[in-house]
Protein backbone atom coordinates (compact mmCIF):
# COMPACT_ATOMS: atom_id res chain seq x y z
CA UNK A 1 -0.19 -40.55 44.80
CA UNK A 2 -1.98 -40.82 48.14
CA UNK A 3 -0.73 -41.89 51.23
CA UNK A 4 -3.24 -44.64 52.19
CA UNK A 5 -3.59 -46.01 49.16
CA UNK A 6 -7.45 -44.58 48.52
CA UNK A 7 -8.58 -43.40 45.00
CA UNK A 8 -6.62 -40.84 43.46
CA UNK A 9 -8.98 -37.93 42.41
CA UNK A 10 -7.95 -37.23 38.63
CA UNK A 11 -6.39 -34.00 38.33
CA UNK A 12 -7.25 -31.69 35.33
CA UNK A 13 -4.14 -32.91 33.84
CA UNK A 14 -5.07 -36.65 33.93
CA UNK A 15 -8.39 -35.76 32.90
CA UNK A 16 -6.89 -33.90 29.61
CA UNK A 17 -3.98 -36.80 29.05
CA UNK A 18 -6.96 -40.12 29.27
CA UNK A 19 -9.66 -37.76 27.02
CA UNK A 20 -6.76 -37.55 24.74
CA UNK A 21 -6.28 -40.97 24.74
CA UNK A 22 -9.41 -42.05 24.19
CA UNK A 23 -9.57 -39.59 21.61
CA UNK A 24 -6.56 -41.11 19.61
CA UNK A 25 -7.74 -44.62 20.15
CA UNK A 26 -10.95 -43.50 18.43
CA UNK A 27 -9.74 -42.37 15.89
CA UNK A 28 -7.72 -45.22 15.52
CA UNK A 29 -10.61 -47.26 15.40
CA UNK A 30 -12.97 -45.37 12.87
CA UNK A 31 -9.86 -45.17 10.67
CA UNK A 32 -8.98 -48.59 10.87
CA UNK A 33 -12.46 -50.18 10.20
CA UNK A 34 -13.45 -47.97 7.35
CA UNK A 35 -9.98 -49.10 5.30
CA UNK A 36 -10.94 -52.66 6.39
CA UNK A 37 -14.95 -52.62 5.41
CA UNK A 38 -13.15 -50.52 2.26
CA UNK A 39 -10.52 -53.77 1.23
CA UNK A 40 -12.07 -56.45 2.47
CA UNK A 41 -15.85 -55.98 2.14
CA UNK A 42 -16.81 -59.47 2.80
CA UNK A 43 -14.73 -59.63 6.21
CA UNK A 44 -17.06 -60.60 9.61
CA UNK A 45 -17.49 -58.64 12.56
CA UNK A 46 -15.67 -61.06 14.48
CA UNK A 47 -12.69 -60.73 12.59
CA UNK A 48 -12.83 -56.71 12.68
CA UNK A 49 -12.75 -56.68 15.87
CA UNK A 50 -9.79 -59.24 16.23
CA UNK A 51 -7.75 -57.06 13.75
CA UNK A 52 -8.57 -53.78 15.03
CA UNK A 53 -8.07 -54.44 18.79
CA UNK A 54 -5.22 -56.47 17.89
CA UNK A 55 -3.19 -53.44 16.10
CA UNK A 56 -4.10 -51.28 18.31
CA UNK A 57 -3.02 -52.71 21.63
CA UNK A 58 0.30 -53.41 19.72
CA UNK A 59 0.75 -50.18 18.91
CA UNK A 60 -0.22 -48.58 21.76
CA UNK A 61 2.46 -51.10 23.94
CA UNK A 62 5.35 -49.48 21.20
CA UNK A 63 4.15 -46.64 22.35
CA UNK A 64 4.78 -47.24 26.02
CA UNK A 65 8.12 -48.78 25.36
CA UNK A 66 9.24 -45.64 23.87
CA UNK A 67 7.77 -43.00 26.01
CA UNK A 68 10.79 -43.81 28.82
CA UNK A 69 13.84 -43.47 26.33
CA UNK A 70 12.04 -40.34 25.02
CA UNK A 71 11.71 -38.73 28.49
CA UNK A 72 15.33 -39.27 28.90
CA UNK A 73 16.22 -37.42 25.88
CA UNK A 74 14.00 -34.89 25.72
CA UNK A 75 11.58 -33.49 28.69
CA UNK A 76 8.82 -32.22 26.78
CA UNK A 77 7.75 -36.05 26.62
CA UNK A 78 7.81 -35.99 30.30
CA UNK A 79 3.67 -34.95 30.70
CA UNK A 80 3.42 -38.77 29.15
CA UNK A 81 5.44 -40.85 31.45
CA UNK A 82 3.88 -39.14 34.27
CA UNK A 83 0.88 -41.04 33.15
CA UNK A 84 2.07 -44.35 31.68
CA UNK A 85 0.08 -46.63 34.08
CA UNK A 86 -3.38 -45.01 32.15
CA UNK A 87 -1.75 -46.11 28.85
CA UNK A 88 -0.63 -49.49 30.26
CA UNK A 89 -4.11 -50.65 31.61
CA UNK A 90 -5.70 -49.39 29.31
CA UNK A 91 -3.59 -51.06 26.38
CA UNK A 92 -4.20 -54.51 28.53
CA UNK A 93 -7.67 -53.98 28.15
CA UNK A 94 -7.73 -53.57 24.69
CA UNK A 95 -5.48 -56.78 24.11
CA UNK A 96 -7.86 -58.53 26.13
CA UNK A 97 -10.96 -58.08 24.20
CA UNK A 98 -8.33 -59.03 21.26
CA UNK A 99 -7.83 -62.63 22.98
CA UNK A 100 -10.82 -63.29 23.77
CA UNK A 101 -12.38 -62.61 20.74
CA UNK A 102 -9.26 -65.11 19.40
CA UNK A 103 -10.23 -67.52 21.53
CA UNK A 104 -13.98 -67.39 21.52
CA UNK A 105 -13.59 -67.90 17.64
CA UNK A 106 -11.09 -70.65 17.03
CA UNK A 107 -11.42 -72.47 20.19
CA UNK A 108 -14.81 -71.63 21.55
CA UNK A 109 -17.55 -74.40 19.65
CA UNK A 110 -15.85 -77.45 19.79
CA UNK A 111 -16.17 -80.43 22.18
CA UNK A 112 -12.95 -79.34 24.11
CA UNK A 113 -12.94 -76.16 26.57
CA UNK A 114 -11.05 -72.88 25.02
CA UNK A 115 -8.20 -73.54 26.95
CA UNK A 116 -7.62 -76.56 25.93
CA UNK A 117 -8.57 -76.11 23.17
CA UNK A 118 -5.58 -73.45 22.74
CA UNK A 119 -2.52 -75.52 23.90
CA UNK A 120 -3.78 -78.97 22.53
CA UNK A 121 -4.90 -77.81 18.50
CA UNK A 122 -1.95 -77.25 16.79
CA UNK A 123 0.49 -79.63 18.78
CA UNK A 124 3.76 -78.31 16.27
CA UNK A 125 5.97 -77.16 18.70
CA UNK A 126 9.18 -77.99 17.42
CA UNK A 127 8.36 -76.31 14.04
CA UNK A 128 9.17 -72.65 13.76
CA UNK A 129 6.95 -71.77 10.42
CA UNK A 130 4.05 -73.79 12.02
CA UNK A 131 4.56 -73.40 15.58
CA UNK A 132 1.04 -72.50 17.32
CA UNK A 133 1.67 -68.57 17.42
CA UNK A 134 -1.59 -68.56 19.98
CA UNK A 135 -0.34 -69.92 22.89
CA UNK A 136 2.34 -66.93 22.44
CA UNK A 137 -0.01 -64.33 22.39
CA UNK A 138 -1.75 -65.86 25.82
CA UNK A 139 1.34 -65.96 27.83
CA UNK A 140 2.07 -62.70 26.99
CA UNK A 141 -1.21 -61.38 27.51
CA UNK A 142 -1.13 -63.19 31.46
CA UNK A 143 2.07 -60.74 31.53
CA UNK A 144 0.08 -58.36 30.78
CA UNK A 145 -2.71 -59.03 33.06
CA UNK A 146 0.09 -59.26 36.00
CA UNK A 147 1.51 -55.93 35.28
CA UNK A 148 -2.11 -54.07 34.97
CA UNK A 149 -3.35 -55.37 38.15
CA UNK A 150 -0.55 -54.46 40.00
CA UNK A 151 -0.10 -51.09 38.51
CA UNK A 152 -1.23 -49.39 41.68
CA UNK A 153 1.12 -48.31 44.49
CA UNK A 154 -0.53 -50.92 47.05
CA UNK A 155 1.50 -53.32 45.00
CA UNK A 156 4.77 -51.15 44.75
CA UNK A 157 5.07 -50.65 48.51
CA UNK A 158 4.08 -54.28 49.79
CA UNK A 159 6.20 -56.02 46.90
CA UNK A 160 9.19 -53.46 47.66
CA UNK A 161 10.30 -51.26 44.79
CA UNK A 162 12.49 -53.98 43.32
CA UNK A 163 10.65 -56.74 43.13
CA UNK A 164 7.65 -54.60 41.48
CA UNK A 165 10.24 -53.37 39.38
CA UNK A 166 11.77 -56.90 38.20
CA UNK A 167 8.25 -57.64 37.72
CA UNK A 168 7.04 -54.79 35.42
CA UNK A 169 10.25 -55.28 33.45
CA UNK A 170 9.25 -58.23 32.10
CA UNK A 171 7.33 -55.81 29.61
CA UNK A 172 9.97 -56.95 26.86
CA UNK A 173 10.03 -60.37 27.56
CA UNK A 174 5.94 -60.22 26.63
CA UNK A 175 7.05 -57.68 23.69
CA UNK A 176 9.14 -60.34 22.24
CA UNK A 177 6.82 -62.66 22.98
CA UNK A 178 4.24 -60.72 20.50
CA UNK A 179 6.89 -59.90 17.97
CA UNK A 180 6.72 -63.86 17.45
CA UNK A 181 3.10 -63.93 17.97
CA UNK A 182 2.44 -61.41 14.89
CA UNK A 183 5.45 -62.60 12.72
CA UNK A 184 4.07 -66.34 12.84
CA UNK A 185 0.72 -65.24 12.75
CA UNK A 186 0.94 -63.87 9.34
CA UNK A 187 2.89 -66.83 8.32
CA UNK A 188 5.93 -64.60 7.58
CA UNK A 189 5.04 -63.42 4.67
CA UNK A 190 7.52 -62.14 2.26
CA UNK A 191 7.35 -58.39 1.88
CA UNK A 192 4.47 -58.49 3.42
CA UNK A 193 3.32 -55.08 4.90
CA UNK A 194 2.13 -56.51 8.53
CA UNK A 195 6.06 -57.89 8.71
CA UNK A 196 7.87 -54.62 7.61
CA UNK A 197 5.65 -52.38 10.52
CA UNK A 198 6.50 -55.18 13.19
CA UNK A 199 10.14 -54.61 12.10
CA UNK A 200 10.45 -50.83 12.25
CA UNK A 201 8.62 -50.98 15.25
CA UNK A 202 11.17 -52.92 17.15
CA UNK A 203 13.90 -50.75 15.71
CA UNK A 204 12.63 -47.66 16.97
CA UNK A 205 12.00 -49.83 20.77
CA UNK A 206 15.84 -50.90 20.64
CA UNK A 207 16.84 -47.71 19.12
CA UNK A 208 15.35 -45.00 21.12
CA UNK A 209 17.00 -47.27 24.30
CA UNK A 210 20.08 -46.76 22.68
CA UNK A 211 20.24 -43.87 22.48
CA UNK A 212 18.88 -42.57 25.79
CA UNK A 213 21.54 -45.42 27.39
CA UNK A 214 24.61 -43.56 25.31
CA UNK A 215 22.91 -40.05 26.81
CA UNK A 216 22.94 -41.36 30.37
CA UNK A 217 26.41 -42.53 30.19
CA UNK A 218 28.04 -39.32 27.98
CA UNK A 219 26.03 -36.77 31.16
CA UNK A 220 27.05 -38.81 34.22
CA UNK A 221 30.74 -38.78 34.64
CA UNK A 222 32.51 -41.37 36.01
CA UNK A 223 34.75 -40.00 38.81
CA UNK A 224 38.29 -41.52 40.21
CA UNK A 225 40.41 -39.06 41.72
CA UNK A 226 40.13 -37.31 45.00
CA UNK A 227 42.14 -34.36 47.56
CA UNK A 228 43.43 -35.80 50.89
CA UNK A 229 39.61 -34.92 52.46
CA UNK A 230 38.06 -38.02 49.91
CA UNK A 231 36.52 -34.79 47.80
CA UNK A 232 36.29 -35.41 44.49
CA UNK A 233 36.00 -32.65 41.98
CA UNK A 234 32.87 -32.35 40.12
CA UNK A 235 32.69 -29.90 37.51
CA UNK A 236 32.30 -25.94 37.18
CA UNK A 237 29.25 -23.88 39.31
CA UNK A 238 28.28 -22.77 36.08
CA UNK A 239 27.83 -26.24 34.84
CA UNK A 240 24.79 -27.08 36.65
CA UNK A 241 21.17 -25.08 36.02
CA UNK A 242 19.48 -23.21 38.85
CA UNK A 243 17.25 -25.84 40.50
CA UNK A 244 18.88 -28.80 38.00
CA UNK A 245 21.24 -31.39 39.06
CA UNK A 246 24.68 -32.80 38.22
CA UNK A 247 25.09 -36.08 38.58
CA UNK A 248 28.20 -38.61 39.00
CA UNK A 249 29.49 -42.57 40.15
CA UNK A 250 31.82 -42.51 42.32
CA UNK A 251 32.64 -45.61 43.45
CA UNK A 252 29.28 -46.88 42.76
CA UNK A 253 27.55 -44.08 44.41
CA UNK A 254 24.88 -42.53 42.46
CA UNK A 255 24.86 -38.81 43.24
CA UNK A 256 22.68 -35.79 42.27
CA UNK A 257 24.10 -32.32 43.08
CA UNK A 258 21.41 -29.78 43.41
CA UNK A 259 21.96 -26.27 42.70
CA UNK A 260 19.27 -23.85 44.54
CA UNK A 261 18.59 -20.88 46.27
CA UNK A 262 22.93 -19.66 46.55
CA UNK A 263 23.49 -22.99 47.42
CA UNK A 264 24.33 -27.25 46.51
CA UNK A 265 23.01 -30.16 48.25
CA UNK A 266 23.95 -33.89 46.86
CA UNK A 267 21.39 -36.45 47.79
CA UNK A 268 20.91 -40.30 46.27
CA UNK A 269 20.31 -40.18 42.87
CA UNK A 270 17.92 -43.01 43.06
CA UNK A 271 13.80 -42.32 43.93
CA UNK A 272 12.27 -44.82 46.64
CA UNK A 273 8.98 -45.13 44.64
CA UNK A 274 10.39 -46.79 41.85
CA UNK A 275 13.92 -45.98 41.13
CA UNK A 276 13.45 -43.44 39.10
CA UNK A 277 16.55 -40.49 38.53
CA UNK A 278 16.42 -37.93 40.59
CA UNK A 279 18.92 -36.17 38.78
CA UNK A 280 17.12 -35.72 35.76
CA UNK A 281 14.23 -33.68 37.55
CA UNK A 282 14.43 -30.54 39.15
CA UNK A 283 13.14 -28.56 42.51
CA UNK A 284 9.78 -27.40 42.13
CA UNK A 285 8.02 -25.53 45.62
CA UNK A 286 11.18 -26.14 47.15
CA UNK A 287 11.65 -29.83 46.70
CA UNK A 288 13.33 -32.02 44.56
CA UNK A 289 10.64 -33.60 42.68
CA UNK A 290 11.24 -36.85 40.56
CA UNK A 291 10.70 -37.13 36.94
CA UNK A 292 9.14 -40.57 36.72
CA UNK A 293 6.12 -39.47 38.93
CA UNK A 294 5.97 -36.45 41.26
CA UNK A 295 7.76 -38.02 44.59
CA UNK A 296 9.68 -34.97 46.05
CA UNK A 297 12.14 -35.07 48.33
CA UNK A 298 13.64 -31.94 50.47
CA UNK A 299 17.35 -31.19 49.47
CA UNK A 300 19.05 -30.71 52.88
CA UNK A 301 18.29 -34.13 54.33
CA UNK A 302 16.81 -36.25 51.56
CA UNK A 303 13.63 -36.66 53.53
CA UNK A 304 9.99 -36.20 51.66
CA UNK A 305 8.10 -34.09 53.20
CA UNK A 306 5.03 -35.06 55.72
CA UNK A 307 2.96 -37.27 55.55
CA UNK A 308 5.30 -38.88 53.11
CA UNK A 309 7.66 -41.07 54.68
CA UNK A 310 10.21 -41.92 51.68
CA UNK A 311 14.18 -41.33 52.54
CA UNK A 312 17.50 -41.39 50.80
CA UNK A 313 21.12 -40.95 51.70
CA UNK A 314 22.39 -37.20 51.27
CA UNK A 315 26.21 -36.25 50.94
CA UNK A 316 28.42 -33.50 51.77
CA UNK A 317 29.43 -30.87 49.07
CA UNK A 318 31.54 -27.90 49.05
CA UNK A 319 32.85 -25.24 46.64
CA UNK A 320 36.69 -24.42 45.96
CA UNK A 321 37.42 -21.54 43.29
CA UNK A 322 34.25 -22.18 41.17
CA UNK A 323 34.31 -25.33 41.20
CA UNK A 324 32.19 -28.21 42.69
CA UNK A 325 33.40 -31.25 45.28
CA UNK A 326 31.71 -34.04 46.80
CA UNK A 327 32.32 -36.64 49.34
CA UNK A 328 30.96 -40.21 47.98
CA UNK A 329 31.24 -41.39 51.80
CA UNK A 330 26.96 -40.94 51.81
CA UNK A 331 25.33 -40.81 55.05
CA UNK A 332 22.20 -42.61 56.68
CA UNK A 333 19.10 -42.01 54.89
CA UNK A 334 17.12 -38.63 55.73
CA UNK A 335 20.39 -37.21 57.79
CA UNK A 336 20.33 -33.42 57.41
CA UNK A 337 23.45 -31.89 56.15
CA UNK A 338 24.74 -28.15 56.16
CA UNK A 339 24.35 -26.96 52.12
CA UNK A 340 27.37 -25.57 50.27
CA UNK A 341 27.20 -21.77 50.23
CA UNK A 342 27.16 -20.38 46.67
């Protein structure tokens, strides 16, 4: 993350996560080829390249579909959301050698241009076992293309967080888009191999959200009653982790109570960079640092600390007999309030 937007020098870190990567994809590759030159001797170069880049970008985008639901129930998977946008450009680059191998192939020597070529030689579109599974495959590759070129956080701040974020969520409307792209591509064959993968795939996609949506709702209570002071009772001191978080709704208020240092602070639960849960991270050097991607925020006021400019609302807290209460009634962003003494 920098401040003025100017190239982010790769930490050792990054540097082990995108060798890594490059080492899987590889591997990927080598393996791949050799079991097609081994099963289909005869096959061109062309086509090996179509096939391999082809499953690979389509597994690598399962992969990034999962890698949120996975952080969310378990935080050793954490290290790999941190880094996502690596794995998301460079998927996009892979499925773009994929199309344009497609397209150089089938629609590349005729007397029409490529594109044209695309949308105009197989005109079926209100057939469902013939419909032209290409044109598919390009719209979701321009989704794609959008979300890779705005991966950087020039984008995030001058879009605003939301609309970057409707944008970038339109990850599974291209998924579904290649789901039907693969399925009609191999003419849905019956028992075919290619078919049974692309289903298990998108079982483990729905199912790990699943899950990590039951999670979410099972460890953030749902709170309705409150003393005469609009406190509402939490849960037990011992409930909460020493630098961890509880957090509650309350009358749509998204809280995160932060134990630390003999004391509780409840800020927003929601990050400004891209609304990730701040609940679900924890205070490292004295600040409560995001789990999505490293924005920190100080505990007392909500405020990130300088140069970083990023706010969010911050609530009062207090402790009764062991046990933990909070006022929903938030105040402005960044507004320093006294922590509850431990």
């Amino acid at each position: 993350m920098s401040v003025d937007y100017q190239a982010v020098l790769w930490s050792k870190r990054k540097k082990k996560y995108d060798l890594v990567m490059g080492g899987l994809m590889l591997l990927y590759l080598v393996v791949f080829i050799g079991l097609q030159l081994t099963f289909y001797p005869e096959i061109t170069a062309e086509t090996l390249i179509i096939r391999a880049t082809g499953t690979l970008a389509f597994l690598m985008l399962h992969i990034i579909l999962v890698i949120g639901p996975l952080s969310r129930l378990n935080d050793r998977f954490l290290p790999l959301l941190y880094n996502r946008r690596h794995l998301g450009v460079t998927m996009f680059m892979v499925a773009l050698i994929h199309g344009v191998f497609n397209l150089l192939q089938f629609h590349g020597f005729g007397d029409v241009d490529p594109i044209s070529s695309l949308f105009s030689a197989n005109p079926n579109y209100r057939s469902i076992g013939n419909f032209p599974f290409q044109t598919l495959g390009f719209f979701a590759l321009l989704i794609l293309f959008a979300m890779a070129a705005t991966s950087h956080d020039f984008w995030l701040h001058n879009l605003s967080p939301k609309i970057w974020k409707s944008l970038h969520m339109l990850v599974y409307f291209g998924y579904a888009l290649i789901v039907a792209h693969v399925l009609l591509g191999t003419g849905f064959e019956e028992g075919g191999l290619s078919n049974i993968l692309v289903g298990v795939g998108a079982l483990i996609v729905a199912g790990s959200h699943i899950f990590a949506a039951n999670k979410s709702l099972k460890d953030t209570p749902v709170l309705t009653a409150a003393n005469k002071e609009n406190f509402y009772k939490v849960c037990a001191m011992t409930d909460i982790e020493e630098n961890r978080a509880k957090v509650v709704m309350i009358k749509e208020e998204n809280i995160a109570i932060f134990k630390y240092e003999g004391k509780l602070s409840a800020i927003h639960n929601v990050c400004k960079h891209q609304n990730g849960p701040l609940g679900e991270g924890k205070i490292v050097d004295g600040c409560i640092t995001c789990p999505w991607h490293g924005y920190q925020y100080l505990a007392h006021n909500g405020q990130s600390p300088p140069p970083f400019t990023e706010k969010v609302k911050t609530y009062d807290v207090k402790v009764l007999d062991g046990e933990i209460y909070v006022n929903p009634n938030g105040y402005p962003e960044g507004t320093e309030r006294p922590a509850a003494v431990i």
